[in-house]
N, C-alpha and C. Protein backbone atom coordinates (compact mmCIF):
# COMPACT_ATOMS: atom_id res chain seq x y z
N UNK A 1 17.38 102.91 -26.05
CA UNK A 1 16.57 101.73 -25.96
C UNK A 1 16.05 101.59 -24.53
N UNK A 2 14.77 101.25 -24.42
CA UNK A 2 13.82 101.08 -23.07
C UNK A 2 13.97 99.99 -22.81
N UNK A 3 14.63 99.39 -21.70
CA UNK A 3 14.83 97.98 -21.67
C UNK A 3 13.57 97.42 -20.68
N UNK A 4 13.58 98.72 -19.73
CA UNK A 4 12.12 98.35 -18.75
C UNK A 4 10.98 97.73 -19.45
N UNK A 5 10.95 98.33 -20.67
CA UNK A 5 9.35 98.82 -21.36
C UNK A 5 9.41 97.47 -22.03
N UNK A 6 10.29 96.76 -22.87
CA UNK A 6 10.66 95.62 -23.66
C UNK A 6 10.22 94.37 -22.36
N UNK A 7 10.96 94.56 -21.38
CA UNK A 7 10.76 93.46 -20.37
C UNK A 7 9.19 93.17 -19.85
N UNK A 8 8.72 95.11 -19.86
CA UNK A 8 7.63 94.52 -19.37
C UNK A 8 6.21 94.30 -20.60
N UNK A 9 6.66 94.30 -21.57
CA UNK A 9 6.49 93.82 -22.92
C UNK A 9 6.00 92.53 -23.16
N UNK A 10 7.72 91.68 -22.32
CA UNK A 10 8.24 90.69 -22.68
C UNK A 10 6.95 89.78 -21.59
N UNK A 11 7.27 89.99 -20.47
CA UNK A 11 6.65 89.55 -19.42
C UNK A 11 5.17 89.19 -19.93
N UNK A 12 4.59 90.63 -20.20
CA UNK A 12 2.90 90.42 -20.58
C UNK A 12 2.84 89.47 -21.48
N UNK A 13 3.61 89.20 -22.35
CA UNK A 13 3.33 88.30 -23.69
C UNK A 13 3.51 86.75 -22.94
N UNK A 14 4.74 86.75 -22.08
CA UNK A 14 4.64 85.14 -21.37
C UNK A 14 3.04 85.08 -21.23
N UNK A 15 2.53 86.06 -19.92
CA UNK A 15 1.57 85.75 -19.43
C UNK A 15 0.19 85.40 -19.99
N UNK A 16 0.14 85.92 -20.99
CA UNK A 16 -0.71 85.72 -22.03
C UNK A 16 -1.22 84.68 -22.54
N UNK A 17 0.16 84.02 -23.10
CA UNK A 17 1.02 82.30 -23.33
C UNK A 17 0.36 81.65 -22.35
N UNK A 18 0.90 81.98 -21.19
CA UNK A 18 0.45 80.94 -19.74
C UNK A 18 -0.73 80.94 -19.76
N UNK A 19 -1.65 81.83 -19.36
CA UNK A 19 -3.27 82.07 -19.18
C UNK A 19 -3.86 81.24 -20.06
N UNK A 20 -3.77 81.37 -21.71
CA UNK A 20 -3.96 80.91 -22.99
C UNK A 20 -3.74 78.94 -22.60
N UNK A 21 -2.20 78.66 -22.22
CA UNK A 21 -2.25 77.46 -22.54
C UNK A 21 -3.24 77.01 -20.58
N UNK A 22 -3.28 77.70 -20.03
CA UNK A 22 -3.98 77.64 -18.65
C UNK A 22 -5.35 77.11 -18.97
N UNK A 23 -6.08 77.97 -19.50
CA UNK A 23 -7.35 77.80 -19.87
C UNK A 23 -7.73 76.42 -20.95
N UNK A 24 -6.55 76.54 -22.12
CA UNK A 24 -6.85 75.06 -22.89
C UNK A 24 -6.91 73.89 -21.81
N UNK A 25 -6.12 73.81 -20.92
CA UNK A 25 -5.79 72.74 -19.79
C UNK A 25 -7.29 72.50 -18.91
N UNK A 26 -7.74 73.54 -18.79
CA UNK A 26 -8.77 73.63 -17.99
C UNK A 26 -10.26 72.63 -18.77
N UNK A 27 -10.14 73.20 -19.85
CA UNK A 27 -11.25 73.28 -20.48
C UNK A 27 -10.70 71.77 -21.16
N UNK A 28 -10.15 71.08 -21.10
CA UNK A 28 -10.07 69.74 -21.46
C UNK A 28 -10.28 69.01 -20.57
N UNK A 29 -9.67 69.23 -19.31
CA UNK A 29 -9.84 68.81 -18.06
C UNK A 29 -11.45 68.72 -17.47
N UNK A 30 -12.07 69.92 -17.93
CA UNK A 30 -13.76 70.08 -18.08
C UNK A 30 -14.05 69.16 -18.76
N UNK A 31 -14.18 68.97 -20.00
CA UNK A 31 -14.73 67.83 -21.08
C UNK A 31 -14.08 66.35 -20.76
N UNK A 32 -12.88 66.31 -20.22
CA UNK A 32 -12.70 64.70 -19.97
C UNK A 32 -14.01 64.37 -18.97
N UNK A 33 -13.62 65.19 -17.73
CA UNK A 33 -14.71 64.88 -16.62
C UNK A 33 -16.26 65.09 -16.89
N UNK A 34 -16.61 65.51 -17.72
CA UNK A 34 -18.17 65.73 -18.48
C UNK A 34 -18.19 64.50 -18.84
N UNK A 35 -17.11 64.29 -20.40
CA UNK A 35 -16.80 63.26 -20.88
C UNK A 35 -17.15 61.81 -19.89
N UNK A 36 -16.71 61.55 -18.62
CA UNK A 36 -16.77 60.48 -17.90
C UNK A 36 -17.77 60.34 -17.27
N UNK A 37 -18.20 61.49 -16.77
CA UNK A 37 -19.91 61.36 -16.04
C UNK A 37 -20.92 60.86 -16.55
N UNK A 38 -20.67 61.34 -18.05
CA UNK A 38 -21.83 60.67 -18.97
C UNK A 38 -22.16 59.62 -19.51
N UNK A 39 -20.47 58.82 -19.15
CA UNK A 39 -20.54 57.68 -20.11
C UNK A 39 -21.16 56.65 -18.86
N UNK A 40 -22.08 54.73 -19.49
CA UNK A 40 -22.11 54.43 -18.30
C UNK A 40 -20.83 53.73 -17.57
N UNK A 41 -20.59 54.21 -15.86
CA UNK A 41 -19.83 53.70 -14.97
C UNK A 41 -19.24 52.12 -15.37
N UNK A 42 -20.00 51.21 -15.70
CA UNK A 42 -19.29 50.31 -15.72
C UNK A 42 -20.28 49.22 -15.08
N UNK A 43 -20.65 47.80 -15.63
CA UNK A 43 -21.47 46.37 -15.54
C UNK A 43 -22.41 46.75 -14.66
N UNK A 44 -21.87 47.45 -13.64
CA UNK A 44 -22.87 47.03 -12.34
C UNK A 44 -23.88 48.11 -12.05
N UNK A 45 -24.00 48.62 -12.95
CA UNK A 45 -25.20 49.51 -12.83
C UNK A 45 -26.63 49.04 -13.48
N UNK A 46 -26.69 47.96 -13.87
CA UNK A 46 -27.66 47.18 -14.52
C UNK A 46 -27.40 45.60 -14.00
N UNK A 47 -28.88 45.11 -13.86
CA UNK A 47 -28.91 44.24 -13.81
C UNK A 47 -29.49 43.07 -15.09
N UNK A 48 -28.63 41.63 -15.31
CA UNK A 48 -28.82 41.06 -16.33
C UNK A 48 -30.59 40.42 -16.33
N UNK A 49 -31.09 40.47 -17.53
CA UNK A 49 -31.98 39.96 -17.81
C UNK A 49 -32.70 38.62 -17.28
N UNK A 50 -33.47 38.28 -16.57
CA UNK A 50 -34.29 37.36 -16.06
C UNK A 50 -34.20 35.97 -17.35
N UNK A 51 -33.58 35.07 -17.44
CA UNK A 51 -33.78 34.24 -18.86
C UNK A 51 -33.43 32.80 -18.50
N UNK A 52 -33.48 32.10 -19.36
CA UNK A 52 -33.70 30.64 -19.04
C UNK A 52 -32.66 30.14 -19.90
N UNK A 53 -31.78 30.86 -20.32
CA UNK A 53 -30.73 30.14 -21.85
C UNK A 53 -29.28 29.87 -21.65
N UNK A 54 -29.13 29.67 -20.23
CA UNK A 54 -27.88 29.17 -20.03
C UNK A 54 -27.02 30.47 -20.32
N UNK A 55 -27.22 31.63 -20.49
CA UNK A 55 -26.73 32.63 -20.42
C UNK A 55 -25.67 33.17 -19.57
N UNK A 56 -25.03 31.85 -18.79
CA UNK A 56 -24.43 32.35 -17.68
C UNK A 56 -24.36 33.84 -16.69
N UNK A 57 -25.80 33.91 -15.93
CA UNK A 57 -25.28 35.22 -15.71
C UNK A 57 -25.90 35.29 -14.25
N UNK A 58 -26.04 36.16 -13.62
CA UNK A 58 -26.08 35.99 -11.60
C UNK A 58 -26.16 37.47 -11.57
N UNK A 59 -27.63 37.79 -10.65
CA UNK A 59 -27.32 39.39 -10.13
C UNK A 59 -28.39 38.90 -9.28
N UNK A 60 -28.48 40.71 -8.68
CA UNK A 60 -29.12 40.87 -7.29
C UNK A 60 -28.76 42.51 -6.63
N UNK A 61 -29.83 42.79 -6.18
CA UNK A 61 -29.57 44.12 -5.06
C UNK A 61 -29.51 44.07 -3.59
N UNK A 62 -28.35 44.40 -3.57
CA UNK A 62 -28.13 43.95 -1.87
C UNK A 62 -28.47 45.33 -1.72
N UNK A 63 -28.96 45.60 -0.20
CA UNK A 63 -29.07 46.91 -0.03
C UNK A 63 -28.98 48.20 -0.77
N UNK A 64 -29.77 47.96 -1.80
CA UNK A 64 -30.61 49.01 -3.01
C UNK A 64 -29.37 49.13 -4.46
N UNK A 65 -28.20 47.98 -3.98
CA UNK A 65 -27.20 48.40 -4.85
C UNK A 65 -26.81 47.19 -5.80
N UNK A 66 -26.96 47.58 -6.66
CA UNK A 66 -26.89 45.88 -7.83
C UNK A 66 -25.29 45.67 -7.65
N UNK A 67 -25.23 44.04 -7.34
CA UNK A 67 -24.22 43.09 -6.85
C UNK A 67 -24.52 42.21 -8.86
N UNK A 68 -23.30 42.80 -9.91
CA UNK A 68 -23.21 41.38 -10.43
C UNK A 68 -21.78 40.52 -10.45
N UNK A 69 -21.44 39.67 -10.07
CA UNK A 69 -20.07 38.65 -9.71
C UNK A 69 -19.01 38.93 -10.78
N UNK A 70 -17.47 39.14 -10.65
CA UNK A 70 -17.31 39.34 -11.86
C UNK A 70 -15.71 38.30 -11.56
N UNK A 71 -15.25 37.86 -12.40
CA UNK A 71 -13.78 36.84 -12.36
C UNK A 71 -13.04 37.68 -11.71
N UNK A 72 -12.19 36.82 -10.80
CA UNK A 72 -10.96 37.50 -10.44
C UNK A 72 -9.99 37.46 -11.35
N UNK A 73 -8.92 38.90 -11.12
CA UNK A 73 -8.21 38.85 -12.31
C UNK A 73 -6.93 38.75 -11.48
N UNK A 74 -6.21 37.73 -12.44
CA UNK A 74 -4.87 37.16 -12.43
C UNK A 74 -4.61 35.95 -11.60
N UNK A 75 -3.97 35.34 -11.31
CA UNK A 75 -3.47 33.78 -11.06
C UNK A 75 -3.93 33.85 -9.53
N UNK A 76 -4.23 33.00 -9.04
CA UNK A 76 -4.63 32.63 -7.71
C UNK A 76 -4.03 31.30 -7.16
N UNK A 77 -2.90 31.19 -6.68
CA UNK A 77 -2.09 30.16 -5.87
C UNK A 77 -3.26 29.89 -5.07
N UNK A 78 -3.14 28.19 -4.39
CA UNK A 78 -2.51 27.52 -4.96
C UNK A 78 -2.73 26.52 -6.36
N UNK A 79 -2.44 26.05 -7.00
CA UNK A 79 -2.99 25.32 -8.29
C UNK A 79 -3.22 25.89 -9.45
N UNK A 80 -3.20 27.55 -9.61
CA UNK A 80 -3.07 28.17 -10.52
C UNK A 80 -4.58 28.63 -10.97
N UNK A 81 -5.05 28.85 -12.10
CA UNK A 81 -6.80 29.55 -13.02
C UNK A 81 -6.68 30.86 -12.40
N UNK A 82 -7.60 31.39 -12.61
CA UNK A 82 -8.78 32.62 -12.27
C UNK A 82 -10.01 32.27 -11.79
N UNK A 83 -9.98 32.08 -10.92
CA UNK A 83 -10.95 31.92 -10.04
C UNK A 83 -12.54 32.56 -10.89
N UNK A 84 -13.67 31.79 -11.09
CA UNK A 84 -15.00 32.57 -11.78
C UNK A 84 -15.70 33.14 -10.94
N UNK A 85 -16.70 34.49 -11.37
CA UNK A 85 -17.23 35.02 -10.30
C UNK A 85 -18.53 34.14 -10.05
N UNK A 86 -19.11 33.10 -11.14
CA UNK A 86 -20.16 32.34 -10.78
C UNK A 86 -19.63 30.66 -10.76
N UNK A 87 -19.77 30.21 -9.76
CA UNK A 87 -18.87 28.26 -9.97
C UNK A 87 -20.46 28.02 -9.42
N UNK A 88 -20.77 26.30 -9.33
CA UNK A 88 -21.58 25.87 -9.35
C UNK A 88 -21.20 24.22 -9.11
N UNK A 89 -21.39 23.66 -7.49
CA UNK A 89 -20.94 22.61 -7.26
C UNK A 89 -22.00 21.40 -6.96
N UNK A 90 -21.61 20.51 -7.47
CA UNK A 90 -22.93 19.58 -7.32
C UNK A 90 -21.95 18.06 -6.41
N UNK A 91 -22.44 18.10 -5.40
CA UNK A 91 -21.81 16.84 -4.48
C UNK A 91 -22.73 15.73 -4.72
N UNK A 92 -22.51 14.56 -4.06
CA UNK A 92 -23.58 13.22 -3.97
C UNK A 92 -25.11 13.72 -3.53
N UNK A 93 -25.11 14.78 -2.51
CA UNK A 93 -26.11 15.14 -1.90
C UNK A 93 -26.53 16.24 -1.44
N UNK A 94 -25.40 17.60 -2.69
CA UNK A 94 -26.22 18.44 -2.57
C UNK A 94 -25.90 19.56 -3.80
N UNK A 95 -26.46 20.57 -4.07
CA UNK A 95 -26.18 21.70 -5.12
C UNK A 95 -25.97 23.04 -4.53
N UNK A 96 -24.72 23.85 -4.97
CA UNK A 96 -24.55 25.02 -4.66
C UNK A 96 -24.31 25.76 -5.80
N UNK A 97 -24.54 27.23 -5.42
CA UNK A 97 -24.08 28.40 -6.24
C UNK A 97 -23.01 29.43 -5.35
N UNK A 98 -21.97 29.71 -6.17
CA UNK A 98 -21.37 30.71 -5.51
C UNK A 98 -21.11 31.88 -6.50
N UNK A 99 -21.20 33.21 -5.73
CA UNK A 99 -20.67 34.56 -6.55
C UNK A 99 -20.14 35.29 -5.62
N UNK A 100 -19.37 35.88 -5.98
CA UNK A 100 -18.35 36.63 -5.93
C UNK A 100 -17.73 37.92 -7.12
N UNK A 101 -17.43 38.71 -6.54
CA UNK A 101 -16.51 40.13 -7.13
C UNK A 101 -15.27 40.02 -6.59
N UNK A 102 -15.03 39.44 -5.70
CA UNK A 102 -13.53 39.53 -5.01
C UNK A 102 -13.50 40.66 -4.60
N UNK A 103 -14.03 41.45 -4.53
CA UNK A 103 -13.57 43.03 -3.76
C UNK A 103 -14.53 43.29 -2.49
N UNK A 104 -16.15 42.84 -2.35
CA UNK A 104 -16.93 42.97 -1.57
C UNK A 104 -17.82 42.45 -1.13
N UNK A 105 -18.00 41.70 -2.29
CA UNK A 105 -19.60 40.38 -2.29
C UNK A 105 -19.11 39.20 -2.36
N UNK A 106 -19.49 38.27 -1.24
CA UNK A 106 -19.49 36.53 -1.49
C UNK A 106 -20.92 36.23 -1.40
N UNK A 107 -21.38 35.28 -2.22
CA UNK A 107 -22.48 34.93 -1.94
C UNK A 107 -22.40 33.46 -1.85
N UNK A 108 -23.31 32.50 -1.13
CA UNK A 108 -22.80 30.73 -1.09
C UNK A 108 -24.57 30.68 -0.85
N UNK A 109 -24.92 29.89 -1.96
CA UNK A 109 -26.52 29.60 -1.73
C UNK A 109 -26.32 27.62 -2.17
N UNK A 110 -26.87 27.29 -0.75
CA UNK A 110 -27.19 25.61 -0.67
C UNK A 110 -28.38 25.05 -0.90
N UNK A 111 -28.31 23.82 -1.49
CA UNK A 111 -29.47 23.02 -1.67
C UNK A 111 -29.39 21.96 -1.68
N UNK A 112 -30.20 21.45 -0.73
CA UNK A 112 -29.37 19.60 0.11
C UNK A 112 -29.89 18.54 -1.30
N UNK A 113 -29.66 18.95 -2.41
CA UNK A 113 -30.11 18.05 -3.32
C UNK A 113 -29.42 18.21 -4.50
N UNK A 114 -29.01 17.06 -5.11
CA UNK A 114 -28.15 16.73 -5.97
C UNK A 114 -28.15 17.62 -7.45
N UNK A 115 -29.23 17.85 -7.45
CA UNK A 115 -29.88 18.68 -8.30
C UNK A 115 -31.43 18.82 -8.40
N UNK A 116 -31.43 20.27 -8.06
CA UNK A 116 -33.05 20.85 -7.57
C UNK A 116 -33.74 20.63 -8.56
N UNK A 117 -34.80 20.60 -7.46
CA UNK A 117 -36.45 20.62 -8.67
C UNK A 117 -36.87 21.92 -8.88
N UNK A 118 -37.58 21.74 -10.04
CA UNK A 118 -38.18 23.09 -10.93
C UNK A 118 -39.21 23.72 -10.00
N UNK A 119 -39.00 24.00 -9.00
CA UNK A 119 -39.94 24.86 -7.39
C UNK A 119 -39.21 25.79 -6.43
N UNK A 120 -39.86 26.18 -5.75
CA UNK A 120 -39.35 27.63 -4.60
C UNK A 120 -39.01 26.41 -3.52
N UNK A 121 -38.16 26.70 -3.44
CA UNK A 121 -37.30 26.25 -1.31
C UNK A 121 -37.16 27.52 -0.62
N UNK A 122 -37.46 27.46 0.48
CA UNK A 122 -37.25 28.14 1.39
C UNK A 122 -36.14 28.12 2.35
N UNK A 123 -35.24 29.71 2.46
CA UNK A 123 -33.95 29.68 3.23
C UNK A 123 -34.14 29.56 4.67
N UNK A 124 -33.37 28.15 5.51
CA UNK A 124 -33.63 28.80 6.85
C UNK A 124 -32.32 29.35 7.55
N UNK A 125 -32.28 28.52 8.91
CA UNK A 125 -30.93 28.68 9.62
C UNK A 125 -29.62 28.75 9.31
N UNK A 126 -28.58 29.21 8.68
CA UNK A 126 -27.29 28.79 8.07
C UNK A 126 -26.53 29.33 9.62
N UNK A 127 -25.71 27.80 9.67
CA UNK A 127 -24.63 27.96 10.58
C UNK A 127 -23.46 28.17 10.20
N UNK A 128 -23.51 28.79 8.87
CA UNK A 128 -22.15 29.51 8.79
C UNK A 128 -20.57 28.60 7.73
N UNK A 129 -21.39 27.47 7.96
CA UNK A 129 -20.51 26.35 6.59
C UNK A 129 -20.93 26.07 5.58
N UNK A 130 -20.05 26.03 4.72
CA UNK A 130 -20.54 25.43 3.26
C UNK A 130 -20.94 23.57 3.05
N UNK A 131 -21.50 23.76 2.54
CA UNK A 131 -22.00 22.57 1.93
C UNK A 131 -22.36 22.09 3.34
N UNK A 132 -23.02 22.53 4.03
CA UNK A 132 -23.95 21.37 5.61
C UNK A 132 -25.05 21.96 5.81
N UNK A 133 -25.88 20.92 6.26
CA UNK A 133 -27.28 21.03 6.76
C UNK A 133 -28.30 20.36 5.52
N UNK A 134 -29.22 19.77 5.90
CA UNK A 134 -30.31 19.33 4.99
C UNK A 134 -31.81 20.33 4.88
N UNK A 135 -31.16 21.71 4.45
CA UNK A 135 -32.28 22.11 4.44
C UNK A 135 -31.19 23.43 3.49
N UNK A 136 -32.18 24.34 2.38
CA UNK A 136 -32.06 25.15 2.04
C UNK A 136 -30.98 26.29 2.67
N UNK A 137 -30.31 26.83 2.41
CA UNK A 137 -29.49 27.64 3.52
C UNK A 137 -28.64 28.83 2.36
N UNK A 138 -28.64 30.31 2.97
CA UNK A 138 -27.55 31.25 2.36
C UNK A 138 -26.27 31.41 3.75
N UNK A 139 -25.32 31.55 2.82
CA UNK A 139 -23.85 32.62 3.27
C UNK A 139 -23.53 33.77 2.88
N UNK A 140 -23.30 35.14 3.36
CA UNK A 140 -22.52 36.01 2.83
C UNK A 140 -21.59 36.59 3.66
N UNK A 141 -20.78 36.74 2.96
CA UNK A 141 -19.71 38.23 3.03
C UNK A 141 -19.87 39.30 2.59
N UNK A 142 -20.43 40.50 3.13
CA UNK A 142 -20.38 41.64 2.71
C UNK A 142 -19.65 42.84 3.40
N UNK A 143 -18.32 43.64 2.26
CA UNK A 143 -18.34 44.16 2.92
C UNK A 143 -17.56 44.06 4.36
N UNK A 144 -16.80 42.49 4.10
CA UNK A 144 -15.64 41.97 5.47
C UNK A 144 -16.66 41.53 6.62
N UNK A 145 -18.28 41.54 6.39
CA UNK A 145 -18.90 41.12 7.60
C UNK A 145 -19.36 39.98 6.96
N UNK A 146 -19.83 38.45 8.04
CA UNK A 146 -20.35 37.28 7.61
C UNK A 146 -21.88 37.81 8.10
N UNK A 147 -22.57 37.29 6.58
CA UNK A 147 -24.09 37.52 6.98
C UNK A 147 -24.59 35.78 6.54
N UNK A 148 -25.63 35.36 7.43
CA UNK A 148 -26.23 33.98 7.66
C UNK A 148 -27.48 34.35 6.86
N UNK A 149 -28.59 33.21 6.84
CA UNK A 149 -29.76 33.21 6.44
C UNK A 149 -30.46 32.18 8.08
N UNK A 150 -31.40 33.26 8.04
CA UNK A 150 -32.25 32.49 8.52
C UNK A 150 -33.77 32.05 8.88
N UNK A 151 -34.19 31.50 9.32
CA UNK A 151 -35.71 30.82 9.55
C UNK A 151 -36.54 31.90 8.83
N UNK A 152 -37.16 30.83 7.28
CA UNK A 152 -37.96 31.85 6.82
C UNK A 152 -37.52 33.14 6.10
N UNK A 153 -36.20 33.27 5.57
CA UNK A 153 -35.48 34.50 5.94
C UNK A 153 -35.72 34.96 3.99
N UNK A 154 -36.11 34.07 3.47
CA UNK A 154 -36.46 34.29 1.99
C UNK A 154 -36.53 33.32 1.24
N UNK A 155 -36.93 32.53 0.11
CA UNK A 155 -36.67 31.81 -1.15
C UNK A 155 -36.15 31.84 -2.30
N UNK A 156 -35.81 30.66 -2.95
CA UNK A 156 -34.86 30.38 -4.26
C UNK A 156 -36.05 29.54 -5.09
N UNK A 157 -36.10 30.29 -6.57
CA UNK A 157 -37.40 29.56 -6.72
C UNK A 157 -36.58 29.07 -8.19
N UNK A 158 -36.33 27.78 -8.40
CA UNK A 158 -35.90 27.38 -9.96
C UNK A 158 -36.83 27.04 -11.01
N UNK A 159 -36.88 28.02 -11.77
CA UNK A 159 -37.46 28.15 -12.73
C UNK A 159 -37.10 27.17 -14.36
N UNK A 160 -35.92 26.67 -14.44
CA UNK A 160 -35.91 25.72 -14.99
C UNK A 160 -34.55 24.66 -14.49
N UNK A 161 -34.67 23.76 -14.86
CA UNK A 161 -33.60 22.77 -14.59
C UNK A 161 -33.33 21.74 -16.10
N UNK A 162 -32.45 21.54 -16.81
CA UNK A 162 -32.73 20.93 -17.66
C UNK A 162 -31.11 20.55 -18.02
N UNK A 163 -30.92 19.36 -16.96
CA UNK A 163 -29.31 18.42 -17.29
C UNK A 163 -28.98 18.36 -18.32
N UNK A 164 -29.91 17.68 -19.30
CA UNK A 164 -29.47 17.43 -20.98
C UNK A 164 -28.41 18.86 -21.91
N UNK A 165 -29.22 20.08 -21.29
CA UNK A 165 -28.49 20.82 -21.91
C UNK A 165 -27.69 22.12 -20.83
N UNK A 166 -27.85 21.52 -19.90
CA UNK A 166 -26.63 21.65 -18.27
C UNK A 166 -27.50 23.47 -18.05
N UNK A 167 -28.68 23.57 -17.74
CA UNK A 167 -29.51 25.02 -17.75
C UNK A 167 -29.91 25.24 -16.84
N UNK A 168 -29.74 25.45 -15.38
CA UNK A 168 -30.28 26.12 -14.31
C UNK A 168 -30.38 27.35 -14.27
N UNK A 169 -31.63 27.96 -13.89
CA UNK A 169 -32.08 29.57 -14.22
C UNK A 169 -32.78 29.72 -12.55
N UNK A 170 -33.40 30.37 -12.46
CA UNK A 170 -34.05 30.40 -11.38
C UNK A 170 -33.72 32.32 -10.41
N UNK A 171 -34.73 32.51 -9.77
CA UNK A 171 -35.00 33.94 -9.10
C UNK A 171 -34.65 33.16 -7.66
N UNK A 172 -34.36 34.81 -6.70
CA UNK A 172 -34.41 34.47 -5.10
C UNK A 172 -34.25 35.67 -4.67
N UNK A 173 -34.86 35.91 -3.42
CA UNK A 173 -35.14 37.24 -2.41
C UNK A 173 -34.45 36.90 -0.99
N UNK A 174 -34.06 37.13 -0.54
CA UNK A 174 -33.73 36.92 0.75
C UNK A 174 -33.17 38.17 1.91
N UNK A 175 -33.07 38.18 3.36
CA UNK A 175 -32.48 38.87 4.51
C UNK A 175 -31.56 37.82 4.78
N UNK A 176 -30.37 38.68 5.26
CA UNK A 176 -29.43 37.44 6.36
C UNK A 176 -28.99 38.89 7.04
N UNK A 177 -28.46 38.00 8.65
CA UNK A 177 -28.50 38.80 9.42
C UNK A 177 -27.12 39.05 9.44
N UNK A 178 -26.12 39.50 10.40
CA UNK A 178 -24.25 39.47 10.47
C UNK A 178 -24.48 38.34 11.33
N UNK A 179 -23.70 37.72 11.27
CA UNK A 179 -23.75 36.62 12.22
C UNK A 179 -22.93 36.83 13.61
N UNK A 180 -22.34 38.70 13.72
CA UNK A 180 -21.74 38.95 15.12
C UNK A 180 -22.65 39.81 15.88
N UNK A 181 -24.18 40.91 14.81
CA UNK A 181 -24.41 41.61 15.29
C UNK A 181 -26.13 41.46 14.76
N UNK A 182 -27.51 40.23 15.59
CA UNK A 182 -28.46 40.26 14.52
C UNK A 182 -29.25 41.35 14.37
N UNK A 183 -28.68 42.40 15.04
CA UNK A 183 -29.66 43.74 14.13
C UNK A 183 -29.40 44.49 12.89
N UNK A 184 -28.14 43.60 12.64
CA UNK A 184 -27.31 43.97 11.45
C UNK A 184 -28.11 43.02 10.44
N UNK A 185 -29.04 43.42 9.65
CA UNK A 185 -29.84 43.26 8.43
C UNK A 185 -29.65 43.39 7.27
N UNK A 186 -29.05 42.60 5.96
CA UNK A 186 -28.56 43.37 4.98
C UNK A 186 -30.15 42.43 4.15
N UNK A 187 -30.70 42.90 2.70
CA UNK A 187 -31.95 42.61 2.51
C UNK A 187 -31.06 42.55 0.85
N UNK A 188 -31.31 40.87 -0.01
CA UNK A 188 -31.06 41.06 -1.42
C UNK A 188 -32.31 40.51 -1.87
N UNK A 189 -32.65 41.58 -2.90
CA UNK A 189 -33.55 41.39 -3.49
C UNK A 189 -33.29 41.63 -5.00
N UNK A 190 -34.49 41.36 -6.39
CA UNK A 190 -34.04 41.05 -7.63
C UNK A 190 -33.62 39.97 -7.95
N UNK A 191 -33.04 38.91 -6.83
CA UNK A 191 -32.21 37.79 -7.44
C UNK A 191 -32.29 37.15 -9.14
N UNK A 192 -31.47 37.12 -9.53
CA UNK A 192 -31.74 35.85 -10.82
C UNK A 192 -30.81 35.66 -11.07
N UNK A 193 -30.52 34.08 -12.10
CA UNK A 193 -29.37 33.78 -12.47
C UNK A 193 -29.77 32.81 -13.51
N UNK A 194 -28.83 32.67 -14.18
CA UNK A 194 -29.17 31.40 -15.86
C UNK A 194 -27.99 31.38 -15.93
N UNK A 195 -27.45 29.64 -15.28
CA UNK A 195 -26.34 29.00 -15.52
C UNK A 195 -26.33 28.46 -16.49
């Protein structure tokens, strides 16, 4: 009996095995990742439809890249909820929108009025607080940097307003600068939203 000849018999047939289950591994590993390229990425590669139906919905391209707000997930101390990626605050004397992703985008857009009229305002100076000043004003965070709005720096144009059935819609374009560095320019454009 050839025990060499058996072993090396034995051996080739593992290898065979291995190569065999090597290649199935491969070639699944190929088709998952095909598989994933093709499918789409995920919300934010589209932006929501321009509409007037209370549709709750908020987008925009900040620097060529669609921003849409999405809930934070899981409990947020203190007081407990999930925080929404679109809230909407109305004081004695003025109206805001906020969005947010929680991972990169804040957005804070003011309007020194209780609730806007169906027209374009224009963004100027933002000093950097919420809810102050009597005049049109943006905030952002992008990205861990604070970006301002200022003089002229773009408009919010509301396209409908209608309390009875609680419907703010409305487009906006705007620049804000970093508020540590003003050659630091970030540019959103596309705006829309239908609260």
């Amino acid at each position: 009996m050839n025990f060499s000849k058996k072993n090396h018999e034995h051996i080739k047939a593992i290898k065979i095995a291995v190569s065999k289950t090597q290649l199935k591994t491969i070639a699944l590993l190929f088709l998952a990742f095909t598989f994933i390229n093709c499918t789409k990425s995920d919300d934010h590669d589209q932006l929501p439809p321009i509409t007037q139906t209370g549709a709750n919905t908020f987008g925009c391209v900040i620097d060529g890249k669609v921003f849409i707000p999405k809930d934070h997930l899981g409990y947020t101390p203190p007081g407990g909820g999930t925080p929404k990626g679109i809230s909407v605050l109305r004081g004695a004397s003025y109206f805001s929108i906020t969005a947010s992703n929680y991972v990169y985008v804040y957005i804070y857009i003011y309007i020194p009025k209780h609730l806007p009229e169906a027209t374009t305002y224009t963004f100027k100076i933002s000093d950097g607080e919420i809810a102050s000043g009597d005049y049109p004003h943006c905030l952002g965070i992008i990205n861990s940097r604070n970006y301002l709005s200022y003089e002229n720096s773009g408009t919010i144009t509301f396209t409908k307003i209608d309390e009875t059935q609680g419907i703010i819609a409305g487009t906006f374009t705007l620049k804000m600068k970093n508020k540590n560095d003003k050659n630091d320019i970030i540019e959103i454009s596309e705006g829309r939203f239908d609260i």
